[in-house]
Protein backbone atom coordinates (compact mmCIF):
# COMPACT_ATOMS: atom_id res chain seq x y z
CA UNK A 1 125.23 317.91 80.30
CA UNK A 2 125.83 319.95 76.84
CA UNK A 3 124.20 318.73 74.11
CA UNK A 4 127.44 318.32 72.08
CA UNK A 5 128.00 314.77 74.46
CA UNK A 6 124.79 313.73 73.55
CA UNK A 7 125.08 311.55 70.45
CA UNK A 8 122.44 311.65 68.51
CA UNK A 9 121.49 308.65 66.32
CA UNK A 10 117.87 310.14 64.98
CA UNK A 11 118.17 313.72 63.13
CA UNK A 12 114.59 313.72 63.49
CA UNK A 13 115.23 314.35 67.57
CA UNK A 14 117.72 317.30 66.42
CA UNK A 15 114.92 319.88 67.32
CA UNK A 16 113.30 318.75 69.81
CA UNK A 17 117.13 318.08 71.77
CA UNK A 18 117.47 321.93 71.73
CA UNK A 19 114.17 322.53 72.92
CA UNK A 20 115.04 320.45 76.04
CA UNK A 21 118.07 321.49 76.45
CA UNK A 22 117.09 325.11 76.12
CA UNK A 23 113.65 324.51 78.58
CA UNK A 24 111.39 325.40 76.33
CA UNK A 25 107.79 323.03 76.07
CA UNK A 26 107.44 320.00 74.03
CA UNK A 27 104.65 320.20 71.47
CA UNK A 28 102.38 316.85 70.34
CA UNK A 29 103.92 316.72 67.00
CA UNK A 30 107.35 316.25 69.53
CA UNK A 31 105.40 313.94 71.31
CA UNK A 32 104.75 311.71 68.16
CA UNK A 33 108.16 312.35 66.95
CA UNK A 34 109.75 310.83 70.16
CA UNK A 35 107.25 307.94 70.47
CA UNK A 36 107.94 307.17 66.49
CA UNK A 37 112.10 306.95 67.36
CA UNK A 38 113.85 304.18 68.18
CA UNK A 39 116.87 306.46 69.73
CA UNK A 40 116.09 305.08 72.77
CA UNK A 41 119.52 306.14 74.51
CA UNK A 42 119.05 309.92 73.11
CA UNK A 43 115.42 309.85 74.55
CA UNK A 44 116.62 308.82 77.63
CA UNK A 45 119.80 311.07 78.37
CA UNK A 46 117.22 313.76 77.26
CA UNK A 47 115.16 312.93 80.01
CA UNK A 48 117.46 312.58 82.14
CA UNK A 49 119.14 315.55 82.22
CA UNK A 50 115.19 317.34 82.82
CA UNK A 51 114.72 315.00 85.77
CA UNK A 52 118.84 315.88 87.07
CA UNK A 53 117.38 319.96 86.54
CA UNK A 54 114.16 319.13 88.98
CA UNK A 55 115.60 316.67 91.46
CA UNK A 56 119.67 316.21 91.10
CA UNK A 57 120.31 312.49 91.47
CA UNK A 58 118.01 311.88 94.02
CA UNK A 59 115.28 309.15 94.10
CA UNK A 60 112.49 308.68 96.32
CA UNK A 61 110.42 306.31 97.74
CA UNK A 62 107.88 305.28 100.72
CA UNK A 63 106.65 302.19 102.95
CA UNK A 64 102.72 301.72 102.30
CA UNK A 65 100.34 298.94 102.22
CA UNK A 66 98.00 298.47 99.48
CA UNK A 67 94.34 298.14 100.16
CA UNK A 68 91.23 296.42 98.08
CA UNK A 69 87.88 296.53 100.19
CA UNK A 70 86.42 294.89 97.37
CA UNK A 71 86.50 293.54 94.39
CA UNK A 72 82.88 293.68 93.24
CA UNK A 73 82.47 295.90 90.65
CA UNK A 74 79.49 297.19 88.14
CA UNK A 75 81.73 298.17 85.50
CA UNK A 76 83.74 295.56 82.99
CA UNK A 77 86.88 296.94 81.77
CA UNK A 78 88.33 295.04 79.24
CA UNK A 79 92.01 295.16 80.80
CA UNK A 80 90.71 294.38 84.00
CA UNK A 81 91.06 290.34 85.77
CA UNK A 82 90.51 291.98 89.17
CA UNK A 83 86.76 292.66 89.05
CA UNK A 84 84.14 290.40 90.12
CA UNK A 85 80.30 290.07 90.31
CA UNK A 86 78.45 290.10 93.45
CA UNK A 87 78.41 285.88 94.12
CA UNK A 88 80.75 284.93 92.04
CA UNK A 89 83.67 282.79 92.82
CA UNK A 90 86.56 284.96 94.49
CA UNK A 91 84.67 287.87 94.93
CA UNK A 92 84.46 289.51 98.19
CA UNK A 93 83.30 292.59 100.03
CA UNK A 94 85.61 293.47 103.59
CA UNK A 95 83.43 294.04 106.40
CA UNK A 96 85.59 296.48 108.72
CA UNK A 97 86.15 294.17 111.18
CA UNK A 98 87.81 292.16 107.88
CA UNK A 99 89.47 295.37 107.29
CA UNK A 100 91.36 295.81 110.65
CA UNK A 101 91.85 292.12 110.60
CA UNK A 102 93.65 292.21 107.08
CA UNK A 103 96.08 295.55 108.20
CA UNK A 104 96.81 294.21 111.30
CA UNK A 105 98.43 291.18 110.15
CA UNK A 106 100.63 293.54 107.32
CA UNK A 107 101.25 296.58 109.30
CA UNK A 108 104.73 297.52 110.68
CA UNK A 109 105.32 300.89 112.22
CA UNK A 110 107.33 301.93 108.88
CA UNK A 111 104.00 301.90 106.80
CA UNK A 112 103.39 305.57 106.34
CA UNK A 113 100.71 305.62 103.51
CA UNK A 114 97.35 303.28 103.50
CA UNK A 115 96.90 303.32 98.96
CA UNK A 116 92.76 301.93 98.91
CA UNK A 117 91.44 301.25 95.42
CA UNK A 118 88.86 299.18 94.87
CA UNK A 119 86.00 297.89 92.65
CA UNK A 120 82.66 300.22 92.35
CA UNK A 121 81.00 297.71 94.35
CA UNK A 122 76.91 298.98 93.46
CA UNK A 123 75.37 296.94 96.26
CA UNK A 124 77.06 299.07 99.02
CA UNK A 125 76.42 302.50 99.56
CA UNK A 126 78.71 305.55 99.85
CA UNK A 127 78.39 305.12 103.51
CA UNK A 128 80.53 302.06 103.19
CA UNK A 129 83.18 303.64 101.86
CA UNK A 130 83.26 306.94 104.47
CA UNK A 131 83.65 304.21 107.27
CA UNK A 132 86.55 302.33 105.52
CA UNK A 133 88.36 305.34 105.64
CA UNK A 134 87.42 306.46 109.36
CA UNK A 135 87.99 303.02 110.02
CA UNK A 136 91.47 303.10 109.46
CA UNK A 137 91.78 307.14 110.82
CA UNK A 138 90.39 305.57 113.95
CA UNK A 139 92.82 302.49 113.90
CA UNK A 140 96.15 304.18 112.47
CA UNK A 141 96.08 307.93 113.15
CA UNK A 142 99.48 308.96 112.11
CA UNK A 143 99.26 306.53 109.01
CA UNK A 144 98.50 308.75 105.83
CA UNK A 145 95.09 307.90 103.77
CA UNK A 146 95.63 307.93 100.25
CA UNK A 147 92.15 306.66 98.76
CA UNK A 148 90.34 306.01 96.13
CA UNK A 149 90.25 306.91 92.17
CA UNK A 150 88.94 309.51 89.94
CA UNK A 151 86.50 307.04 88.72
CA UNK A 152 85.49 306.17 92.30
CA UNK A 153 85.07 309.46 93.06
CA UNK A 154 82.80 310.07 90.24
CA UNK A 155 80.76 306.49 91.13
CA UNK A 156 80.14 307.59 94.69
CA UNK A 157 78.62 310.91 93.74
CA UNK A 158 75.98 308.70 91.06
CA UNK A 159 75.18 306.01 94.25
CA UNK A 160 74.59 309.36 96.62
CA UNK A 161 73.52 312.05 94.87
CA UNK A 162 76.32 314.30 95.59
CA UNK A 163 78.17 316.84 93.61
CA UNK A 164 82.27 315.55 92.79
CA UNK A 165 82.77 318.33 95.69
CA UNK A 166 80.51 317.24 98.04
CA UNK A 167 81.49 313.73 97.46
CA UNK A 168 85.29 314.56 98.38
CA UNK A 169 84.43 317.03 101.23
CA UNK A 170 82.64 314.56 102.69
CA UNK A 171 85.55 311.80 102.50
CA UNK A 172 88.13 314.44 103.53
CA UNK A 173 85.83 315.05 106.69
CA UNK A 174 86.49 311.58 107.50
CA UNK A 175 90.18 311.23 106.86
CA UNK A 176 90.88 311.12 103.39
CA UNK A 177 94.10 313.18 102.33
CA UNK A 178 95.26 312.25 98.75
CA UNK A 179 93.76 310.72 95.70
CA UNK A 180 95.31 307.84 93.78
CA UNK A 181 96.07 308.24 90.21
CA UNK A 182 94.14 305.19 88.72
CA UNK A 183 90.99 305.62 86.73
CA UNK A 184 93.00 307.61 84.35
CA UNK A 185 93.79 304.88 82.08
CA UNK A 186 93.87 306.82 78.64
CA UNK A 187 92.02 310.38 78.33
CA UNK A 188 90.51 309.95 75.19
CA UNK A 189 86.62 309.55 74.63
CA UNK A 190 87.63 306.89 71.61
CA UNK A 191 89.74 304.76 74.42
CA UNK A 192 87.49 305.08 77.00
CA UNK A 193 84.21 303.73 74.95
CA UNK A 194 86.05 300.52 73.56
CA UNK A 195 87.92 299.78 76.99
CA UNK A 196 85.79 301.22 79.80
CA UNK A 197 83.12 302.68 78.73
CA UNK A 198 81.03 302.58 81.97
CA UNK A 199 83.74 304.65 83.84
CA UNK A 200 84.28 308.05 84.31
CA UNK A 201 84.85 310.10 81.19
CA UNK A 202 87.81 311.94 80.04
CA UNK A 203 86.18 315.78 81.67
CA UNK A 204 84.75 313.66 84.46
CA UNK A 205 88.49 312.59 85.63
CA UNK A 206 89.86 315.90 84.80
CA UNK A 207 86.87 317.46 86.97
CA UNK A 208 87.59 315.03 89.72
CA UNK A 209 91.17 315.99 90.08
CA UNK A 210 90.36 319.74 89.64
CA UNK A 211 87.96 319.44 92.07
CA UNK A 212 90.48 317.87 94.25
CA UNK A 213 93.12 320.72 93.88
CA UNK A 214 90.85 323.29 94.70
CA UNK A 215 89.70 321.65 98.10
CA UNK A 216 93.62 321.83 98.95
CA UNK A 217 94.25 317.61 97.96
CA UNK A 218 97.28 317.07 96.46
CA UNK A 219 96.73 314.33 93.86
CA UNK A 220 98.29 311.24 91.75
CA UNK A 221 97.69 310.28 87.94
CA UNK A 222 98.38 307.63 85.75
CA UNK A 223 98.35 306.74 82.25
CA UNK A 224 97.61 302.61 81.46
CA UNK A 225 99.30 302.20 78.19
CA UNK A 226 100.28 299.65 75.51
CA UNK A 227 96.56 298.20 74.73
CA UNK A 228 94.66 300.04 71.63
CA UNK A 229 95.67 303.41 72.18
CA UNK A 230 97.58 305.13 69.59
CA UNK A 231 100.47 306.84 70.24
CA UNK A 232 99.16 310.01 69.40
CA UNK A 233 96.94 309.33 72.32
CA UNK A 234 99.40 308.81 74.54
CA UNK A 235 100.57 312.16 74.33
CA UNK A 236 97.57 313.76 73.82
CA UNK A 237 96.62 312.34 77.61
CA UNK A 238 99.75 313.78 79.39
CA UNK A 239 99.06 316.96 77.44
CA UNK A 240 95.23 316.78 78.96
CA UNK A 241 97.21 316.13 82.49
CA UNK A 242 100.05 319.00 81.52
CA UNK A 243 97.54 321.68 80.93
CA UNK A 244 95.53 320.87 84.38
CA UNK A 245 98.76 321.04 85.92
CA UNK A 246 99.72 324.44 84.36
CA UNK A 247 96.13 325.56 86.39
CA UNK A 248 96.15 323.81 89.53
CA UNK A 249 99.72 322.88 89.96
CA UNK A 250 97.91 319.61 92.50
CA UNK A 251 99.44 317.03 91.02
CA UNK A 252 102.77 315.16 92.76
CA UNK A 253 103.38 312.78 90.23
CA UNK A 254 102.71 311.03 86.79
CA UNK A 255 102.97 307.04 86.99
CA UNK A 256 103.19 305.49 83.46
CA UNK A 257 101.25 301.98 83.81
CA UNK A 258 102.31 298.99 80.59
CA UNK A 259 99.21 297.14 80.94
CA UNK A 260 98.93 293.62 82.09
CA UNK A 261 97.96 290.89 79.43
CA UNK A 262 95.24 289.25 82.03
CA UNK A 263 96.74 285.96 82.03
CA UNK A 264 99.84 285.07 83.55
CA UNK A 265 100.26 282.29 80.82
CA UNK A 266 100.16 285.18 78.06
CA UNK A 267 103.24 284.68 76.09
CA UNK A 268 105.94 287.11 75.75
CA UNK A 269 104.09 289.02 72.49
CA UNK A 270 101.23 289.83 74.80
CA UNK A 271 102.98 291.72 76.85
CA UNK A 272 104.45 295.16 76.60
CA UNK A 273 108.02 295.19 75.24
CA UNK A 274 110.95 296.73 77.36
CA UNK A 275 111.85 299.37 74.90
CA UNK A 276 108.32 300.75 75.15
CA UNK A 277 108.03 300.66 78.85
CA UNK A 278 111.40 302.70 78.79
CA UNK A 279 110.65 305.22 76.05
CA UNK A 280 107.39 305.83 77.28
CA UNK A 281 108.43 306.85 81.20
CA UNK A 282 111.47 308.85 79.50
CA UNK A 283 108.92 310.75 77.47
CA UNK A 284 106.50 311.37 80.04
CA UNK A 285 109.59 312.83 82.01
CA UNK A 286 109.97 314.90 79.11
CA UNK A 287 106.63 315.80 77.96
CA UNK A 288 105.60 316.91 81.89
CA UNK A 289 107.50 319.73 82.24
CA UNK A 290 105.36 321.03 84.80
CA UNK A 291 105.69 317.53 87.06
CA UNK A 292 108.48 317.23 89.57
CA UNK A 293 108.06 313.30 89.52
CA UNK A 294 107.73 310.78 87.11
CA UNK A 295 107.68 307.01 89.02
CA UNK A 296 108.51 303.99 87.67
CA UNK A 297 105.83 301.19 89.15
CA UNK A 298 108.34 297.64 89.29
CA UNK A 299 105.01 296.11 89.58
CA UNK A 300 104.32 296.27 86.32
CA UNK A 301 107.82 296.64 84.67
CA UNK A 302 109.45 294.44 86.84
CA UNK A 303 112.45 295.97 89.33
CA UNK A 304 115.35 295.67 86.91
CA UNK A 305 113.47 298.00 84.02
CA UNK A 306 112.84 300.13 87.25
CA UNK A 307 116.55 300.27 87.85
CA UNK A 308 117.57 301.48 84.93
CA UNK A 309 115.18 303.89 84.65
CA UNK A 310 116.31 305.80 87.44
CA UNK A 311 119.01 306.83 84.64
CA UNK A 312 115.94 307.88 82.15
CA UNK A 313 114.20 310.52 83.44
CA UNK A 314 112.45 308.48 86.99
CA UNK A 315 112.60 310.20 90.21
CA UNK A 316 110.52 307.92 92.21
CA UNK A 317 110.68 303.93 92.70
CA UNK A 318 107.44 303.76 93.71
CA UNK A 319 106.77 301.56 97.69
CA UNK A 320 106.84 298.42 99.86
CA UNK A 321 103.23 297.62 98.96
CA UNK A 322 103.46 294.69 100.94
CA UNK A 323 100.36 292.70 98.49
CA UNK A 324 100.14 294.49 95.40
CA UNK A 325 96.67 292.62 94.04
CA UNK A 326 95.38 294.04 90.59
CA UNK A 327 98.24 294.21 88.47
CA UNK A 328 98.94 290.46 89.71
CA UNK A 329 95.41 289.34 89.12
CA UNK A 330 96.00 290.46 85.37
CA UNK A 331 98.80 289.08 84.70
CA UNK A 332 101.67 290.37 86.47
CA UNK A 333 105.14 288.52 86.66
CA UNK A 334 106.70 290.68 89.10
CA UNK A 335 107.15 290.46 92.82
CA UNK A 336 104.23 291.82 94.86
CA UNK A 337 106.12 293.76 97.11
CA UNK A 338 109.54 295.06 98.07
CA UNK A 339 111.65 295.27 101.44
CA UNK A 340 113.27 299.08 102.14
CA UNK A 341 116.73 297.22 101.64
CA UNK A 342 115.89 295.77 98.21
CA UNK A 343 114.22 299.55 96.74
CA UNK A 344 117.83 301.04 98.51
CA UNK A 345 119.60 298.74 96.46
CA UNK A 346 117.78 299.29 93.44
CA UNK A 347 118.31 302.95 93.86
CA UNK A 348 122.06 302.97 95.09
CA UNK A 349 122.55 300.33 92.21
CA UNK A 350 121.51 302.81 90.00
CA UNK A 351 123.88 305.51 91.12
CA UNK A 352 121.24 307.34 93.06
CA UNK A 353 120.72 308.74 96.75
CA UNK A 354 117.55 306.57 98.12
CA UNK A 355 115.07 309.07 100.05
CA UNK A 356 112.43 307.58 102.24
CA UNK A 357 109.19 309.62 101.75
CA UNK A 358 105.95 310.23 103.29
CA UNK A 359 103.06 310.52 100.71
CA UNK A 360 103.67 314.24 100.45
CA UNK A 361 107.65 314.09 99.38
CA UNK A 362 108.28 314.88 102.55
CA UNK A 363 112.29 313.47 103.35
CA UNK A 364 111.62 310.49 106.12
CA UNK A 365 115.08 309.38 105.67
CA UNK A 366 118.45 308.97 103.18
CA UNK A 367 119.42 305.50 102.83
């Protein structure tokens, strides 16, 4: 695409259109600039034509089953309804023979990637979480283990007394093979002390994920936007993410989160509008020059937002997930899972070839 068919509606995007179209790196003040247009349609043909350079009109995705050992938790984010105190009502804590119990009833041979999050449950101890994953090694050997958080990461080494690398040497030794992307939420010190401030901090994350690359992990992040953050913040997080990237190059793929309003009664105003969910994955496509994915979770979003943004910059439509749980216990509208026909559809729908994946990007299968 030449930049003379792109119409643009916002002079201010003038610039930073040449830029892209010339491959040279966004700066934060383009960042802003973008986040502060509403020319949504140049933002996305901008982004799309990055994401046609790195992956043609191809769109991925994978079977997996979510997993939450627990929800117990000894921190209180403030966007959080998933969490629960030891003894309260709903809360739980899988034993493994719970564990087994609760994949064997949702596992079909498809499922190639186990995601576990969970809450930083304080009354069980690191051990607990080593034999979740061995557990499930033991259980579903060719089944890939993609576990845990930044944030958990850094909570297991406080409850042991292991270093970050110890920590994920010793859950690699048992079967661990990728790290989710949550935890991330924003990377700002200001965010993270109004929304979650007993988390891991904004170096702590980075560290984690660092850490991670150099053991040989590749790794997912996130970014859980549309509460207090500023836009400025927004971009100052995926250039925190960019410039670890530009060291380590361990990251697979950025996943733009539009946080849940906790309630599913929250009306319409609490929730994050369309045109933001769309502007913001198109400019993460663009402002990740350095990232050969940018997924779109229909969790959140819902699956028709994640349709058409397979034509703004997305490369990946995210799983099966078979029971997505957090998202839904905040709030979330959306279905909790898809079938491999409905994301083909989605994709095909979309003008797109639908690639089955293993966790890696490995091609399973074209649709």
């Amino acid at each position: 695409m030449a930049l003379e068919t792109i119409a643009i509606q916002d002079k201010s995007l003038a610039g930073i259109a040449e830029k892209v179209m010339h491959g040279e790196r966004l700066t934060l003040e383009d960042g802003v600039t973008l986040f502060n247009s509403n020319d949504l349609l140049t933002i996305g043909q901008l982004a799309n034509v990055v994401n046609y350079r790195k992956n043609q009109d191809k769109v991925y995705f994978l079977q997996n089953l979510y997993i939450n050992p627990t929800n117990v938790c000894e921190a209180h984010c403030r966007f959080c309804g998933f969490r629960r105190d030891e003894g309260d009502e709903g809360a739980y804590t899988m034993s493994m023979e719970e564990l087994l119990h609760y994949v064997e009833t949702r596992f079909h041979p498809g499922i190639r990637e186990f995601h576990i999050v969970g809450g930083h449950n304080q009354h069980k101890p690191f051990e607990y979480y080593l034999d979740t994953i061995r557990t499930l090694r033991k259980a579903y050997p060719d089944v890939t283990i993609k576990s845990y958080t930044g944030a958990e990461i850094e909570f297991f080494s406080r409850i042991s007394g292991l270093s970050i690398r110890e920590v994920l040497q010793e859950l690699m030794k048992a079967g661990l093979q990728s790290l989710t992307g949550g935890g991330a939420e924003i990377l700002t010190e200001r965010y993270r002390m109004k929304m979650s401030p007993e988390k891991a901090s904004t170096d702590m994350y980075l560290q984690v994920h660092r850490t991670a690359h150099e053991l040989g992990l590749k790794t997912h992040t996130t970014m859980l936007y549309g509460s207090i953050e500023t836009l400025e913040e927004r971009v100052i997080h995926m250039l925190r993410l960019r410039e670890l990237q530009d060291d380590t190059n361990g990251f697979m793929v950025f996943i733009p989160l539009a946080v849940q309003p906790i309630k599913a009664t929250a009306g319409i105003k609490r929730r994050n509008s369309a045109i933001d969910d769309l502007k913001t994955m198109a400019i993460s496509r663009l402002m990740l020059d350095n990232f050969q994915h940018v997924k779109a979770y229909f969790i959140n979003i819902g699956t028709q937002l994640t349709q058409l943004s397979l034509q703004m910059g997305i490369s990946d439509a995210h799983g099966t997930l078979i029971e997505e749980r957090i998202s839904h216990s905040a709030g979330a509208l959306t279905q909790q899972a898809l079938t491999v026909d409905e994301l083909v559809w989605l994709i095909k729908g979309a003008g797109k070839r639908a690639l089955e994946r293993d966790t890696f990007y490995n091609v399973i299968k074209e649709h």
